[in-house]
N, C-alpha and C. Protein backbone atom coordinates (compact mmCIF):
# COMPACT_ATOMS: atom_id res chain seq x y z
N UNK A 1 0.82 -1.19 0.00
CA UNK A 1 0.00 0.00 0.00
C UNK A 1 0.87 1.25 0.00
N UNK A 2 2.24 1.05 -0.29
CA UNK A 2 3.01 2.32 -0.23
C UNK A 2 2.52 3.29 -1.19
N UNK A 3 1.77 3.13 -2.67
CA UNK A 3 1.42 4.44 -3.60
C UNK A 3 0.37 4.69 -2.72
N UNK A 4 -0.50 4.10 -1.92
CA UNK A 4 -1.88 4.94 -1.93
C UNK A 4 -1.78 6.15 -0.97
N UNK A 5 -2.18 6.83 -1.21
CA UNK A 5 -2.11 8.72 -0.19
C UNK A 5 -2.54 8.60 1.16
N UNK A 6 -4.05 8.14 0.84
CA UNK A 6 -4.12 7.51 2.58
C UNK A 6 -3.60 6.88 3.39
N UNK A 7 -2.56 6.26 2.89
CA UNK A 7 -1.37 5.82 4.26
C UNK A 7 -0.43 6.29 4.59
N UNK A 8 -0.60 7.50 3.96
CA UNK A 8 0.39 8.72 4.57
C UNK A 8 0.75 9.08 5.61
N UNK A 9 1.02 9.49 6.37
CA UNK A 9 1.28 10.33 7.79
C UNK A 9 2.55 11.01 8.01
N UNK A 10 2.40 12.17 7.62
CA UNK A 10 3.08 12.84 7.33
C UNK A 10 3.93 13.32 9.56
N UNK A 11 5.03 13.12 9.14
CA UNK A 11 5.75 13.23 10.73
C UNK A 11 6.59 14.07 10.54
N UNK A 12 6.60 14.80 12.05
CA UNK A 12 8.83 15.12 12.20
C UNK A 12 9.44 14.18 12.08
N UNK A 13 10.93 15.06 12.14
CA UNK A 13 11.75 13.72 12.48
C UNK A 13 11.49 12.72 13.72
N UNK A 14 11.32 13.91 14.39
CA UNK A 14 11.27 13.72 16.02
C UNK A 14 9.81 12.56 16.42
N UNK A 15 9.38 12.68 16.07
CA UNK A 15 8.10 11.70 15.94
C UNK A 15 7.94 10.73 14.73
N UNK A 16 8.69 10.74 13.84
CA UNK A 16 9.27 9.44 12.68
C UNK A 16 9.99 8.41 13.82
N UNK A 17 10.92 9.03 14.11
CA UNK A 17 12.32 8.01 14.41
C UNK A 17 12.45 8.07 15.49
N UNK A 18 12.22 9.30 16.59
CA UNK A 18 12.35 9.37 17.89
C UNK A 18 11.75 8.24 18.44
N UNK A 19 11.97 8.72 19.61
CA UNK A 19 11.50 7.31 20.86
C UNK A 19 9.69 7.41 21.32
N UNK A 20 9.28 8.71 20.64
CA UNK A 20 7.64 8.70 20.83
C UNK A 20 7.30 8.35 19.39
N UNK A 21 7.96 7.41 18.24
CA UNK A 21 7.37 7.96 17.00
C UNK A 21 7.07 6.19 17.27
N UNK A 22 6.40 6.13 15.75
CA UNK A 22 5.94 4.51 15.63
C UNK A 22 6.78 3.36 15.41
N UNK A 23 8.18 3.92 15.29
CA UNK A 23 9.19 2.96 14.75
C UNK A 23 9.46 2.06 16.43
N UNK A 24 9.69 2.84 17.32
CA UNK A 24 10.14 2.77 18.55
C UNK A 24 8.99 2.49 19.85
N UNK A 25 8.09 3.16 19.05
CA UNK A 25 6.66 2.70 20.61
C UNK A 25 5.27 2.15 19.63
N UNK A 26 5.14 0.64 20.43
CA UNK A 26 4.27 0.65 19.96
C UNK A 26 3.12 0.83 20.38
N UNK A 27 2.65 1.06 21.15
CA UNK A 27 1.42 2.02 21.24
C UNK A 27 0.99 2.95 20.20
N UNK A 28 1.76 3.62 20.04
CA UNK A 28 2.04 5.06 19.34
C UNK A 28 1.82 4.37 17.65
N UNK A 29 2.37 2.82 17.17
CA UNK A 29 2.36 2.12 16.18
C UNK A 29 0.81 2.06 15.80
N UNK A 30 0.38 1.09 16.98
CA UNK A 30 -1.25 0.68 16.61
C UNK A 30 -1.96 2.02 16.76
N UNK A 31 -1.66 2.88 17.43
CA UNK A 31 -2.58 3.96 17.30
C UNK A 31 -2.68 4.64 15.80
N UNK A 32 -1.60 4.42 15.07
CA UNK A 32 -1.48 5.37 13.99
C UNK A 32 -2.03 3.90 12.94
N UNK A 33 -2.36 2.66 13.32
CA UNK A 33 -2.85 1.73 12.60
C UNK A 33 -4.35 1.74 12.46
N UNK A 34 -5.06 1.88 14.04
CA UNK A 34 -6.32 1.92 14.39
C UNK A 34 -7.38 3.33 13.56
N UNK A 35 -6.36 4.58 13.07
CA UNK A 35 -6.68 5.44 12.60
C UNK A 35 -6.42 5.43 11.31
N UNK A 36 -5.87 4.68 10.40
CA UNK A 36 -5.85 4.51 9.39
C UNK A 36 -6.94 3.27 9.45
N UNK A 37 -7.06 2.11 9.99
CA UNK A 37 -8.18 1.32 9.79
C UNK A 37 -9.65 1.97 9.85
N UNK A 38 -9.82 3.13 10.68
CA UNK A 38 -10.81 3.66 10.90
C UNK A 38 -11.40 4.63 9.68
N UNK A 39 -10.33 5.31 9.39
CA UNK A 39 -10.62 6.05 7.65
C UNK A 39 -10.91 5.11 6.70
N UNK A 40 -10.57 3.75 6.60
CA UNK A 40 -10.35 3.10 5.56
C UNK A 40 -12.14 2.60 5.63
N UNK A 41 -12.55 2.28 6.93
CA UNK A 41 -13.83 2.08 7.03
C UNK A 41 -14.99 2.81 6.61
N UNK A 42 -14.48 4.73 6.96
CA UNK A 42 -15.56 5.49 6.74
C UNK A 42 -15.18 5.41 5.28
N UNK A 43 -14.31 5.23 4.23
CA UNK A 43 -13.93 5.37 3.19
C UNK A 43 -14.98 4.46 2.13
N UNK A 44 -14.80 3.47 2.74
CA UNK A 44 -15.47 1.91 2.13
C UNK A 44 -16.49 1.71 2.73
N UNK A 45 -17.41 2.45 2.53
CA UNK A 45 -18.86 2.52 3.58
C UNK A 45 -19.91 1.32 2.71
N UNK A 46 -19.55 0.40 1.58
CA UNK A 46 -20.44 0.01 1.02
C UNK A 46 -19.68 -1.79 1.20
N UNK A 47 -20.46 -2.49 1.05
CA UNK A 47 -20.39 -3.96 1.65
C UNK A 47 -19.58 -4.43 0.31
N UNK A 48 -19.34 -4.05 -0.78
CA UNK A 48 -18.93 -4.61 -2.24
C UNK A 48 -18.49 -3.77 -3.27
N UNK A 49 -17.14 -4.10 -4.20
CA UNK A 49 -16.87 -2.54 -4.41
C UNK A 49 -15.98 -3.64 -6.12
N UNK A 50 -16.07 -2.43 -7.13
CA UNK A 50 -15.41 -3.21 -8.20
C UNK A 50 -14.13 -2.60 -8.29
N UNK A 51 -13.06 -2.73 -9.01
CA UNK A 51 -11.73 -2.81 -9.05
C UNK A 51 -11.72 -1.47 -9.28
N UNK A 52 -12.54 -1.15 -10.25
CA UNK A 52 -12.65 0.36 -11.31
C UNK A 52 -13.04 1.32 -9.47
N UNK A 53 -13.78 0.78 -8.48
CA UNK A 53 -14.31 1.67 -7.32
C UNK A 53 -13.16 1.95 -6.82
N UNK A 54 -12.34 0.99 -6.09
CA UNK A 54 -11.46 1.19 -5.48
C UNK A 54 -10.38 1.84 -6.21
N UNK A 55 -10.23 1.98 -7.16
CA UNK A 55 -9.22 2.77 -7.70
C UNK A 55 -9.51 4.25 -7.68
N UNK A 56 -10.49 5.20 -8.01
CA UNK A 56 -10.94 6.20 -7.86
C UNK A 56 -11.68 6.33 -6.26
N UNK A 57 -11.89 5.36 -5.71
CA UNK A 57 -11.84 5.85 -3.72
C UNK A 57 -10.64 6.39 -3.03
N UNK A 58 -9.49 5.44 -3.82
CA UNK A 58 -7.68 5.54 -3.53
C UNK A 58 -7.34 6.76 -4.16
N UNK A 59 -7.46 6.96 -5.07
CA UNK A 59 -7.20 7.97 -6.35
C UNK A 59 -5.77 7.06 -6.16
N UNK A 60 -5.60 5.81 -7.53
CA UNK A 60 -4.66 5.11 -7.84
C UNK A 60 -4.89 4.83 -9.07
N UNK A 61 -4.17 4.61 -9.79
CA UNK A 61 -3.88 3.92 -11.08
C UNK A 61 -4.89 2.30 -11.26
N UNK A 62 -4.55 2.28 -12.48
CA UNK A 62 -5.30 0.76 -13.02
C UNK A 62 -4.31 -0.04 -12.03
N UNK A 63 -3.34 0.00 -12.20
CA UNK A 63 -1.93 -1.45 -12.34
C UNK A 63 -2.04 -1.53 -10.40
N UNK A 64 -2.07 -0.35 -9.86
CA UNK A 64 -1.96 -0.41 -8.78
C UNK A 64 -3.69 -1.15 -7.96
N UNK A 65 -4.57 -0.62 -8.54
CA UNK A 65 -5.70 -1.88 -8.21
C UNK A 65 -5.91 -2.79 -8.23
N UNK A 66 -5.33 -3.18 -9.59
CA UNK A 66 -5.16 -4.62 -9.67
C UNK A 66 -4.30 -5.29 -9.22
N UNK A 67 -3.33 -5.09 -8.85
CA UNK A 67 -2.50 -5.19 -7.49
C UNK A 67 -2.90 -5.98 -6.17
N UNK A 68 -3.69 -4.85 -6.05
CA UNK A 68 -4.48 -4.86 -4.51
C UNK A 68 -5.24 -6.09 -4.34
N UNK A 69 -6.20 -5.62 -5.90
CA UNK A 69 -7.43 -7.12 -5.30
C UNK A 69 -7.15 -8.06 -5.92
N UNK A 70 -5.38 -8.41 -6.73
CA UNK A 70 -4.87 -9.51 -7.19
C UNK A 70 -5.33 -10.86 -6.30
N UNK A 71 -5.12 -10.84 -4.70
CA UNK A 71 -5.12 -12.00 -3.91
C UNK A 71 -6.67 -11.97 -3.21
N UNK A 72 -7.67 -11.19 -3.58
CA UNK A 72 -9.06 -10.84 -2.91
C UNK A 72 -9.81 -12.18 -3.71
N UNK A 73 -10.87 -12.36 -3.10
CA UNK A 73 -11.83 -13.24 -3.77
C UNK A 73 -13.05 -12.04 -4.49
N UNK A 74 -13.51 -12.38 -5.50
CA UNK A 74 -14.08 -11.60 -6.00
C UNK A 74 -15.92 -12.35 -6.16
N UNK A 75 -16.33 -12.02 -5.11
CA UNK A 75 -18.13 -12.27 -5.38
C UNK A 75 -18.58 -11.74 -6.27
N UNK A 76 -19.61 -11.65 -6.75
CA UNK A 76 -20.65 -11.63 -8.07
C UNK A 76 -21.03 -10.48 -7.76
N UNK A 77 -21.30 -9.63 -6.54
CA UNK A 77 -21.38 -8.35 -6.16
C UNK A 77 -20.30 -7.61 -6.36
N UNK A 78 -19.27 -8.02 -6.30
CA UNK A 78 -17.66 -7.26 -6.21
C UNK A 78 -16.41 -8.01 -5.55
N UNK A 79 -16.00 -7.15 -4.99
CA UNK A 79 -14.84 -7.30 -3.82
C UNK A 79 -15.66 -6.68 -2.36
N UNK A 80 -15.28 -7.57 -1.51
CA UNK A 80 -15.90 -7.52 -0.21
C UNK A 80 -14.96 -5.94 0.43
N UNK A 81 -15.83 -5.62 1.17
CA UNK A 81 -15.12 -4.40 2.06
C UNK A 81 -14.30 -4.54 3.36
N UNK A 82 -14.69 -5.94 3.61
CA UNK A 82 -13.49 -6.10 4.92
C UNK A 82 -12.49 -6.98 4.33
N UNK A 83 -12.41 -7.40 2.80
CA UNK A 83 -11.63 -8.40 2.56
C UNK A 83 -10.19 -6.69 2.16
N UNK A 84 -11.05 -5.84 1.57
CA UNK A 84 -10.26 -4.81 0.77
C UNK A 84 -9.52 -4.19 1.92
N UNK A 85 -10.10 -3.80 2.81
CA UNK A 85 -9.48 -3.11 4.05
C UNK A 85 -8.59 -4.31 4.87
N UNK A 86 -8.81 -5.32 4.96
CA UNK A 86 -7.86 -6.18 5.23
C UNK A 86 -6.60 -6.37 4.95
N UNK A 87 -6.56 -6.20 3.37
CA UNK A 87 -5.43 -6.50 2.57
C UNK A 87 -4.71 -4.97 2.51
N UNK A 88 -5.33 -3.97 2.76
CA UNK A 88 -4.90 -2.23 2.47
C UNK A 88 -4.30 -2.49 4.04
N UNK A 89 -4.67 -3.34 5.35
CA UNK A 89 -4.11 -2.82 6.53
C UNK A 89 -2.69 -3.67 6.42
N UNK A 90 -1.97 -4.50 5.54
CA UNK A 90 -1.28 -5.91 5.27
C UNK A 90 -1.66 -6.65 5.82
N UNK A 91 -2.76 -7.49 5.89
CA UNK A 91 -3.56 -8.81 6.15
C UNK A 91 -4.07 -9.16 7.47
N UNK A 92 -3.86 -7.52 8.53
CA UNK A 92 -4.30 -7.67 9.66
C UNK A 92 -5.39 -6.54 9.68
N UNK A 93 -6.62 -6.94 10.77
CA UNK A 93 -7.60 -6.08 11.01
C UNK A 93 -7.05 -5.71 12.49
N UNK A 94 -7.13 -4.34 13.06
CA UNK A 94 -6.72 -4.14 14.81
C UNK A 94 -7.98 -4.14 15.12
N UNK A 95 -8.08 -3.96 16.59
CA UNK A 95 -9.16 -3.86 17.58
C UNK A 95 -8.51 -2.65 18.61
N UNK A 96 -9.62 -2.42 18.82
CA UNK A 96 -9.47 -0.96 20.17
C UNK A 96 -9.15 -1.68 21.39
């Protein structure tokens, strides 16, 4: 998920690499996970989504969608929304 924008988080140094940033605490890790899982949810508000959706939800390229839902199972409705956010978190869902 490194092209997509939403997994951005833009840091200091001092909070990149320092000893409060995510490299070094994890607390500070899952918190900045739990808030990206949480956007990704209000993002994907619909139960089923086609390749062409998720690419303009991401604002990403063709190559890079197909990418994504390369390893997804694809139902007759679409691509599932917790399978997509699954694979956008790397294959883990967090909990609060």
């Amino acid at each position: 998920m490194a092209n997509v924008k939403v997994n951005f988080k833009y840091l200091c140094d001092e909070h990149h690499r320092g000893d409060k940033g995510p490299h070094r605490n994890k607390e500070k890790n899952i918190e900045y996970k739990l808030k990206l899982q949480k956007r990704l949810f209000e993002l994907f508000d619909r139960d089923y989504y086609t390749e062409r959706d998720i690419q303009q939800l991401l604002a990403i390229n063709s190559k890079i969608a197909k990418e994504i839902t390369k390893k997804l199972k694809l139902y007759e409705e679409g691509y599932e929304r917790v399978d997509i956010i699954c694979r956008l978190m790397g294959g883990r869902l967090y909990a609060n």
